[in-house]
PDB file of N, CA and C in Angstrom:
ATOM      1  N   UNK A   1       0.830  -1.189   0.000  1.00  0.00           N
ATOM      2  CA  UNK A   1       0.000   0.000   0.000  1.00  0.00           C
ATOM      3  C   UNK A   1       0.873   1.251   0.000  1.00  0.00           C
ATOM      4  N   UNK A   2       0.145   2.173  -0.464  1.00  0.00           N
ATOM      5  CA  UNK A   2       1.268   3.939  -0.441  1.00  0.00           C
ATOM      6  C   UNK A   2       0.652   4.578   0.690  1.00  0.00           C
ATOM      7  N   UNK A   3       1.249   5.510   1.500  1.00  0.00           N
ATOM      8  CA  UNK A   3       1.105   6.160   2.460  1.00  0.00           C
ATOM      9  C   UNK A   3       1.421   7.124   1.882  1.00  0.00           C
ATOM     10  N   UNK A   4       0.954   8.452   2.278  1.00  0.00           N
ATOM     11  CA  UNK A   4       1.449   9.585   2.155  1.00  0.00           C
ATOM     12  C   UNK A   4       0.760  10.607   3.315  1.00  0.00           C
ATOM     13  N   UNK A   5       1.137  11.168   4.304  1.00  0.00           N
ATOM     14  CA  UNK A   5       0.336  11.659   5.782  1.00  0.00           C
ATOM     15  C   UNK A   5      -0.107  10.567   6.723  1.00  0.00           C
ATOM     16  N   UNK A   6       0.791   9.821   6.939  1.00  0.00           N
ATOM     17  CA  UNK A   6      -0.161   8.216   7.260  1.00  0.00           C
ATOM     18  C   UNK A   6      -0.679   8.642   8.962  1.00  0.00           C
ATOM     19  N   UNK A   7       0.509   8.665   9.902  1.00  0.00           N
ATOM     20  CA  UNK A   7       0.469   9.367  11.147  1.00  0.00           C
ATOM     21  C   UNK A   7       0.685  10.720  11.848  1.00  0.00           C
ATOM     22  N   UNK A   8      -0.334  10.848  12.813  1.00  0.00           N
ATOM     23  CA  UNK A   8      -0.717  12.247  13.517  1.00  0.00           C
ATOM     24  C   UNK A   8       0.634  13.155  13.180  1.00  0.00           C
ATOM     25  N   UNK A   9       0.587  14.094  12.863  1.00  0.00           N
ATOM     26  CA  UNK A   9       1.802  14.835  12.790  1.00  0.00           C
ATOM     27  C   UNK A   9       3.185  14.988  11.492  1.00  0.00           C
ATOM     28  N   UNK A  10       2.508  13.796  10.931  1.00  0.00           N
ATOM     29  CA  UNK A  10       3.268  13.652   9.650  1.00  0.00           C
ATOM     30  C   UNK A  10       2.768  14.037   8.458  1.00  0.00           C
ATOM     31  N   UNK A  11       3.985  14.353   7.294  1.00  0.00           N
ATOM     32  CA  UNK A  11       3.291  14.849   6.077  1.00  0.00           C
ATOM     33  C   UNK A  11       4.348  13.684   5.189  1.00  0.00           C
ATOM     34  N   UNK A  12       3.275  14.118   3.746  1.00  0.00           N
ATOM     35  CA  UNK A  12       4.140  13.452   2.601  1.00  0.00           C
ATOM     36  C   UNK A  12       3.214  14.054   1.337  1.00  0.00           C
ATOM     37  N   UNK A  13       4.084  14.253   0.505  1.00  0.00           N
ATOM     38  CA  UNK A  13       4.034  14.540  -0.791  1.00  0.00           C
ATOM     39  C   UNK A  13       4.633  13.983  -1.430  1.00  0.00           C
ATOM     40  N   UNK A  14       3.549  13.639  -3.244  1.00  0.00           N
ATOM     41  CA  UNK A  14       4.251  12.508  -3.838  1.00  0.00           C
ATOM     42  C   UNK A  14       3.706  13.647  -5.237  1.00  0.00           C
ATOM     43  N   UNK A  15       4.430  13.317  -6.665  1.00  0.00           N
ATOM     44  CA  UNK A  15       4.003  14.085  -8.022  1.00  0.00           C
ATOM     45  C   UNK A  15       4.300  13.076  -8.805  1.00  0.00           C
ATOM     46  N   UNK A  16       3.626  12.639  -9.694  1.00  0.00           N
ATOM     47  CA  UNK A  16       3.636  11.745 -10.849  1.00  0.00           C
ATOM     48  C   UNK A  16       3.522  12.587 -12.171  1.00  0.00           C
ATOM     49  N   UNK A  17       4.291  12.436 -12.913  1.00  0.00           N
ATOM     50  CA  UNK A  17       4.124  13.820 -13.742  1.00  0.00           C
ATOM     51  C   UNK A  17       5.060  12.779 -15.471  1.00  0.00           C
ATOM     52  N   UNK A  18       4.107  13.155 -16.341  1.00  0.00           N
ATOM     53  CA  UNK A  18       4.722  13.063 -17.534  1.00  0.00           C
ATOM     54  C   UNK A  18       3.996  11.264 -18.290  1.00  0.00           C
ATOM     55  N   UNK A  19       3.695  11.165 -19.354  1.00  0.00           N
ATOM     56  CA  UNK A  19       3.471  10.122 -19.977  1.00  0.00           C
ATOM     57  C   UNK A  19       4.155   8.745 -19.828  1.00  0.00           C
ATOM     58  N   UNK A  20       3.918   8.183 -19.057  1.00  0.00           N
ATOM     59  CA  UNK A  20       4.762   6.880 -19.204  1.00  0.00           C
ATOM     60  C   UNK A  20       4.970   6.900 -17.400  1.00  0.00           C
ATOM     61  N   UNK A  21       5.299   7.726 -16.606  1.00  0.00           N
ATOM     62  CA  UNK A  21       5.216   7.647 -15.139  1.00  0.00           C
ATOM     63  C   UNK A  21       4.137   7.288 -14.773  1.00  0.00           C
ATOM     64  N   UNK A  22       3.973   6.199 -13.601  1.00  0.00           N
ATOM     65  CA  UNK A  22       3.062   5.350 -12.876  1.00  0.00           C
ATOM     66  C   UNK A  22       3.574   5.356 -11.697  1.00  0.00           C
ATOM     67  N   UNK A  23       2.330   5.383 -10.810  1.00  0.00           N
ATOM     68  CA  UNK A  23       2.485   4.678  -9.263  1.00  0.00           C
ATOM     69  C   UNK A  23       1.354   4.092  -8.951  1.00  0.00           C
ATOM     70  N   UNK A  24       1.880   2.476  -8.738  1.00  0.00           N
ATOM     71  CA  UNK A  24       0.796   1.182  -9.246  1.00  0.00           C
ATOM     72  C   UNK A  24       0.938   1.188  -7.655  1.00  0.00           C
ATOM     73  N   UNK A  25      -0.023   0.837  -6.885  1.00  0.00           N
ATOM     74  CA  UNK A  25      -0.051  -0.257  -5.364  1.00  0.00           C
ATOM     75  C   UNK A  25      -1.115  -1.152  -5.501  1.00  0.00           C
ATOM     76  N   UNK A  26      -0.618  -2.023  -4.861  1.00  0.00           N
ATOM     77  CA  UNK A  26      -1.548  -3.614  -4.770  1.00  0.00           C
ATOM     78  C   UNK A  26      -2.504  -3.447  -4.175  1.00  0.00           C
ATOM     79  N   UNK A  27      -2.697  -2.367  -3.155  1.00  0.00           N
ATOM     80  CA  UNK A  27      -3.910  -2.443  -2.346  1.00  0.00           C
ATOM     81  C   UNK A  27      -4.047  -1.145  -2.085  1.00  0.00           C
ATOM     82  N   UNK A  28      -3.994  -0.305  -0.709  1.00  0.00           N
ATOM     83  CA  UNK A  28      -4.792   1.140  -0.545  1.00  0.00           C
ATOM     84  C   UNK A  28      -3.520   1.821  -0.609  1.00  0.00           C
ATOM     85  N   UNK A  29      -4.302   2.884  -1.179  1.00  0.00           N
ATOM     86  CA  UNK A  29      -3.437   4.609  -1.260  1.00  0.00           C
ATOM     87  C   UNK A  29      -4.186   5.240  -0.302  1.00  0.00           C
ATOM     88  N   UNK A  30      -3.343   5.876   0.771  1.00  0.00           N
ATOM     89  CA  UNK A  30      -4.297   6.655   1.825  1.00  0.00           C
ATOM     90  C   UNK A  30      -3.311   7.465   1.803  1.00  0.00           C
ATOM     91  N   UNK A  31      -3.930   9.055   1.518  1.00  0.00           N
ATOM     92  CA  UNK A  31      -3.208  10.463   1.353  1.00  0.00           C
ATOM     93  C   UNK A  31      -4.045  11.459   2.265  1.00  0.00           C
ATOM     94  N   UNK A  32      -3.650  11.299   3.697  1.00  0.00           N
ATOM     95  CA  UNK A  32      -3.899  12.136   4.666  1.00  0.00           C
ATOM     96  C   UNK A  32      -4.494  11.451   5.680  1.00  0.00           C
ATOM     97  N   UNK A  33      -3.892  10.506   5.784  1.00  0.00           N
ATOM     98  CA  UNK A  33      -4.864   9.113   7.039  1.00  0.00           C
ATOM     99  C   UNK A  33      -4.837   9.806   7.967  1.00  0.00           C
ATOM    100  N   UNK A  34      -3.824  10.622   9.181  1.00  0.00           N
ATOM    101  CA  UNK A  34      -4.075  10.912   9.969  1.00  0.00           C
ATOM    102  C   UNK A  34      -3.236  12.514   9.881  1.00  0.00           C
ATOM    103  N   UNK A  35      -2.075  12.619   9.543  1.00  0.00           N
ATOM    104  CA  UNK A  35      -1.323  13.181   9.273  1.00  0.00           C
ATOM    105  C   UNK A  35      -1.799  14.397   7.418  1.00  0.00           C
ATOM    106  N   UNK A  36      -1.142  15.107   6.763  1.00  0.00           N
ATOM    107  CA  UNK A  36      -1.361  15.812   5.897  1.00  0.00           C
ATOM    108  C   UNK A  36      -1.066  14.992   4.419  1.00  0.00           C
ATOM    109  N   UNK A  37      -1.566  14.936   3.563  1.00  0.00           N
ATOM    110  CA  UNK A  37      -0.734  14.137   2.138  1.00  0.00           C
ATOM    111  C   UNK A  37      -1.011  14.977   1.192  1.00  0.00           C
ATOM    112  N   UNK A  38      -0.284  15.115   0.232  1.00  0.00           N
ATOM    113  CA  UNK A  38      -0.780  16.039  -1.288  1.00  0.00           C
ATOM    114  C   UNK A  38      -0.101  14.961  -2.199  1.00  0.00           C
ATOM    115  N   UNK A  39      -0.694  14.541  -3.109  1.00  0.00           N
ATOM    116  CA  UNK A  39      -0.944  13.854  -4.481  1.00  0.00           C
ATOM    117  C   UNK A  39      -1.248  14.236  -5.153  1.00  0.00           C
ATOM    118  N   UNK A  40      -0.335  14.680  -6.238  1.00  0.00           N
ATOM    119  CA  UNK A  40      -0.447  15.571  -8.057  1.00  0.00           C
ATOM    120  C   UNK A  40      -0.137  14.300  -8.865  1.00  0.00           C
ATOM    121  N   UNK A  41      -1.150  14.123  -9.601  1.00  0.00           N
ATOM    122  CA  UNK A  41      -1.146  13.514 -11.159  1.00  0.00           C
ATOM    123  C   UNK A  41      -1.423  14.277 -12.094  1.00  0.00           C
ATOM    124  N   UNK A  42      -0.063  14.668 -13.205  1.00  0.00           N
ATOM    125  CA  UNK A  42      -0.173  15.660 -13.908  1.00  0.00           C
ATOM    126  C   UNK A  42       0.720  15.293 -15.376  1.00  0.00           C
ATOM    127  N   UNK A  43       0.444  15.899 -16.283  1.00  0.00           N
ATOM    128  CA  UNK A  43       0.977  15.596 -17.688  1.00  0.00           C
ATOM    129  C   UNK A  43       0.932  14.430 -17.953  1.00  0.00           C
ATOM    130  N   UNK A  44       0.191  13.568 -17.895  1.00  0.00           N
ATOM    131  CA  UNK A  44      -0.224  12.365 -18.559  1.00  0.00           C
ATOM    132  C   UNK A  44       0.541  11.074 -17.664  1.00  0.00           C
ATOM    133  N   UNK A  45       0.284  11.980 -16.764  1.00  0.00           N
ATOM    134  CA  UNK A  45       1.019  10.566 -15.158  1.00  0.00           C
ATOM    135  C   UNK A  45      -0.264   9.644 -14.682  1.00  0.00           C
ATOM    136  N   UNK A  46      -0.156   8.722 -14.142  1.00  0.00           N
ATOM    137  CA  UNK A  46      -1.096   7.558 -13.734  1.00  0.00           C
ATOM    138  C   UNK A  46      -0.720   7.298 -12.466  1.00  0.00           C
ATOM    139  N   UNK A  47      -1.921   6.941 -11.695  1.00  0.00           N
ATOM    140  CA  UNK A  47      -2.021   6.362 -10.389  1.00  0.00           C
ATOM    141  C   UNK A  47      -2.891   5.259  -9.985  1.00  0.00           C
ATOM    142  N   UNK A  48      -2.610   4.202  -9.857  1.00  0.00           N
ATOM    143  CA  UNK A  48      -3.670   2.963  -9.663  1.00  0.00           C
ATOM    144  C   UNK A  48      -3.270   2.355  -8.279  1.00  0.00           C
ATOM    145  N   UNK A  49      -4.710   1.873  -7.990  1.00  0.00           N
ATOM    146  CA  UNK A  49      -4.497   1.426  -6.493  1.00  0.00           C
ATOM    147  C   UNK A  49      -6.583   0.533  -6.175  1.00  0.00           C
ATOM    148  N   UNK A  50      -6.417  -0.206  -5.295  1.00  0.00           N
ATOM    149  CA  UNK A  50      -7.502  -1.423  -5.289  1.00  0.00           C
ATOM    150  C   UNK A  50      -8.709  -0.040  -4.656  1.00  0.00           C
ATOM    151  N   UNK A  51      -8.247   0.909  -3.094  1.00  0.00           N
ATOM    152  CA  UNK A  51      -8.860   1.729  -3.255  1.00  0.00           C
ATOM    153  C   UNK A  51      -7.922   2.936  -2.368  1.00  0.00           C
ATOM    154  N   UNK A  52      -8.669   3.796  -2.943  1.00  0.00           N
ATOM    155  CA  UNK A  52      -8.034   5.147  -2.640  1.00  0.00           C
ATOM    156  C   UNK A  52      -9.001   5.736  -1.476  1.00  0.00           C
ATOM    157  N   UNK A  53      -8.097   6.089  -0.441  1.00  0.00           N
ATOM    158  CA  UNK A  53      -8.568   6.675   0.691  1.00  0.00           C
ATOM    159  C   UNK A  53      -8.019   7.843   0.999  1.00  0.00           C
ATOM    160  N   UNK A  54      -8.441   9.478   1.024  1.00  0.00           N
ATOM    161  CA  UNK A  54      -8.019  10.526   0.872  1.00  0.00           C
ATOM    162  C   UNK A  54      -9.099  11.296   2.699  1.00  0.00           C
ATOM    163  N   UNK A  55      -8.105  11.694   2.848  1.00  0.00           N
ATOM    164  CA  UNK A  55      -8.324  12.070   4.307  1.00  0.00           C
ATOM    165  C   UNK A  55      -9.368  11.515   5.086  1.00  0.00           C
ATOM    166  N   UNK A  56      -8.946  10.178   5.314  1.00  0.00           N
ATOM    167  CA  UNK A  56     -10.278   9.310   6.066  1.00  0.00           C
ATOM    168  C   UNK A  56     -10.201   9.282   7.414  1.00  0.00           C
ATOM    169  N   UNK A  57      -9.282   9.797   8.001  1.00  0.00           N
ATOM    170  CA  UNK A  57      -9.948  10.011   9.487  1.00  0.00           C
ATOM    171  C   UNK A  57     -10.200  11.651   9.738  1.00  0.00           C
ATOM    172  N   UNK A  58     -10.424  11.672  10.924  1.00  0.00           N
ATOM    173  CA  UNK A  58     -10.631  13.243  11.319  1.00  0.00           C
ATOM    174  C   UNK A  58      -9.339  13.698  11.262  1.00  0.00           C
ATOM    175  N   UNK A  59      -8.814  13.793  11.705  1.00  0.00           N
ATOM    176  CA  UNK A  59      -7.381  14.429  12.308  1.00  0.00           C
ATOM    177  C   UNK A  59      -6.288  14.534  10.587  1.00  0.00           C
ATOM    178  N   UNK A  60      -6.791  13.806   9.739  1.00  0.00           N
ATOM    179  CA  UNK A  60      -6.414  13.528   8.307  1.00  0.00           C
ATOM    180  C   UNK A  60      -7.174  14.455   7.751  1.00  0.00           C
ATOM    181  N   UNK A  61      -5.362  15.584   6.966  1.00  0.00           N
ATOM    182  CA  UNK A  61      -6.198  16.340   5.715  1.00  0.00           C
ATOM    183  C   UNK A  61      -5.461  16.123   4.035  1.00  0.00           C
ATOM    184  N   UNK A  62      -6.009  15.300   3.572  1.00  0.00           N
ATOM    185  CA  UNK A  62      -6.016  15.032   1.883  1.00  0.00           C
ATOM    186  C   UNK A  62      -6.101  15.704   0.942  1.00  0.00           C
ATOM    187  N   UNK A  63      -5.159  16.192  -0.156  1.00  0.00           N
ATOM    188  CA  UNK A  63      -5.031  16.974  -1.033  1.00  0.00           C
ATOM    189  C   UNK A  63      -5.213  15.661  -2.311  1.00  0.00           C
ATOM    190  N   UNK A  64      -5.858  15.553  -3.530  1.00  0.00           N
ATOM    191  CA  UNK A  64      -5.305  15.044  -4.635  1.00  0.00           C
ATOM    192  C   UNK A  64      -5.669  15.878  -5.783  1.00  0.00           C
ATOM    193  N   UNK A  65      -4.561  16.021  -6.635  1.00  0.00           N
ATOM    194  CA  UNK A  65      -5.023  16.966  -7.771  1.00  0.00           C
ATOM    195  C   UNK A  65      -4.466  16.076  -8.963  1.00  0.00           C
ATOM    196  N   UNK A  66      -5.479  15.798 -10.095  1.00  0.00           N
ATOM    197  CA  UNK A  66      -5.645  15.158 -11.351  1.00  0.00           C
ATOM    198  C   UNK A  66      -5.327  16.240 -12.344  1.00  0.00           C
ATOM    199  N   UNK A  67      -4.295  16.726 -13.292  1.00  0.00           N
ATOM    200  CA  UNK A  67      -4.353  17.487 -13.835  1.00  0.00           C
ATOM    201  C   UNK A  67      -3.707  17.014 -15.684  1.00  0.00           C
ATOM    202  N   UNK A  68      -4.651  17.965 -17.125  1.00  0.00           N
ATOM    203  CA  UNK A  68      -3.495  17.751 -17.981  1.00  0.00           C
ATOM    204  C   UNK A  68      -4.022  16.137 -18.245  1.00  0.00           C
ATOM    205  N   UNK A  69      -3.679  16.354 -19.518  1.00  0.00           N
ATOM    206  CA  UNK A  69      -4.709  15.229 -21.187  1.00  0.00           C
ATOM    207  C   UNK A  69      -3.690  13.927 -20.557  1.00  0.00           C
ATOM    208  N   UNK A  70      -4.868  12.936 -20.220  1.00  0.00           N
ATOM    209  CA  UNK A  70      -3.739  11.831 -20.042  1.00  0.00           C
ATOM    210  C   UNK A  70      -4.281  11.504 -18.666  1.00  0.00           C
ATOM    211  N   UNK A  71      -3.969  12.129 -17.672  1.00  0.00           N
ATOM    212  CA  UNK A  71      -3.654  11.519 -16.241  1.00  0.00           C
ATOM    213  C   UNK A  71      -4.827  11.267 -16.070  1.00  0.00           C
ATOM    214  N   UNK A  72      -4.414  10.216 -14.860  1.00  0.00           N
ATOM    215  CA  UNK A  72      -5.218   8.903 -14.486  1.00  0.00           C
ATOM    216  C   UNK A  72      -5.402   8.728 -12.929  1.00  0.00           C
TER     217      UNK A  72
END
């Protein structure tokens, strides 16, 4: 699974950017579980994952931005 903000107090930022860049996970993407996450898919970048969980607790704040012909 990808983490990005997983715990209280933590951050993470991730950018997928350009045609042919991927970030595949087998199971959950959680971007702001408890902690902060920002996720850019941009210029024809891809992101796959079983499911995507974007600021699912309280204390979790989730950014994802899809941008630009292509991204996924």
């Amino acid at each position: 699974s990808g983490c990005l903000g997983y715990y209280s107090g933590s951050s993470g930022t991730a950018t997928v950017t350009g045609a042919g860049s991927t970030w595949v996970n087998s199971s959950d993407l959680r971007v702001g579980r408890e902690g902060v996450g920002t996720l850019t898919v941009e210029a024809g970048g891809q992101v796959s994952n079983v499911h995507g969980l974007i600021g699912n607790l309280t204390e979790g704040t989730g950014t994802v931005t899809v941008t630009g012909a292509g991204s996924t």
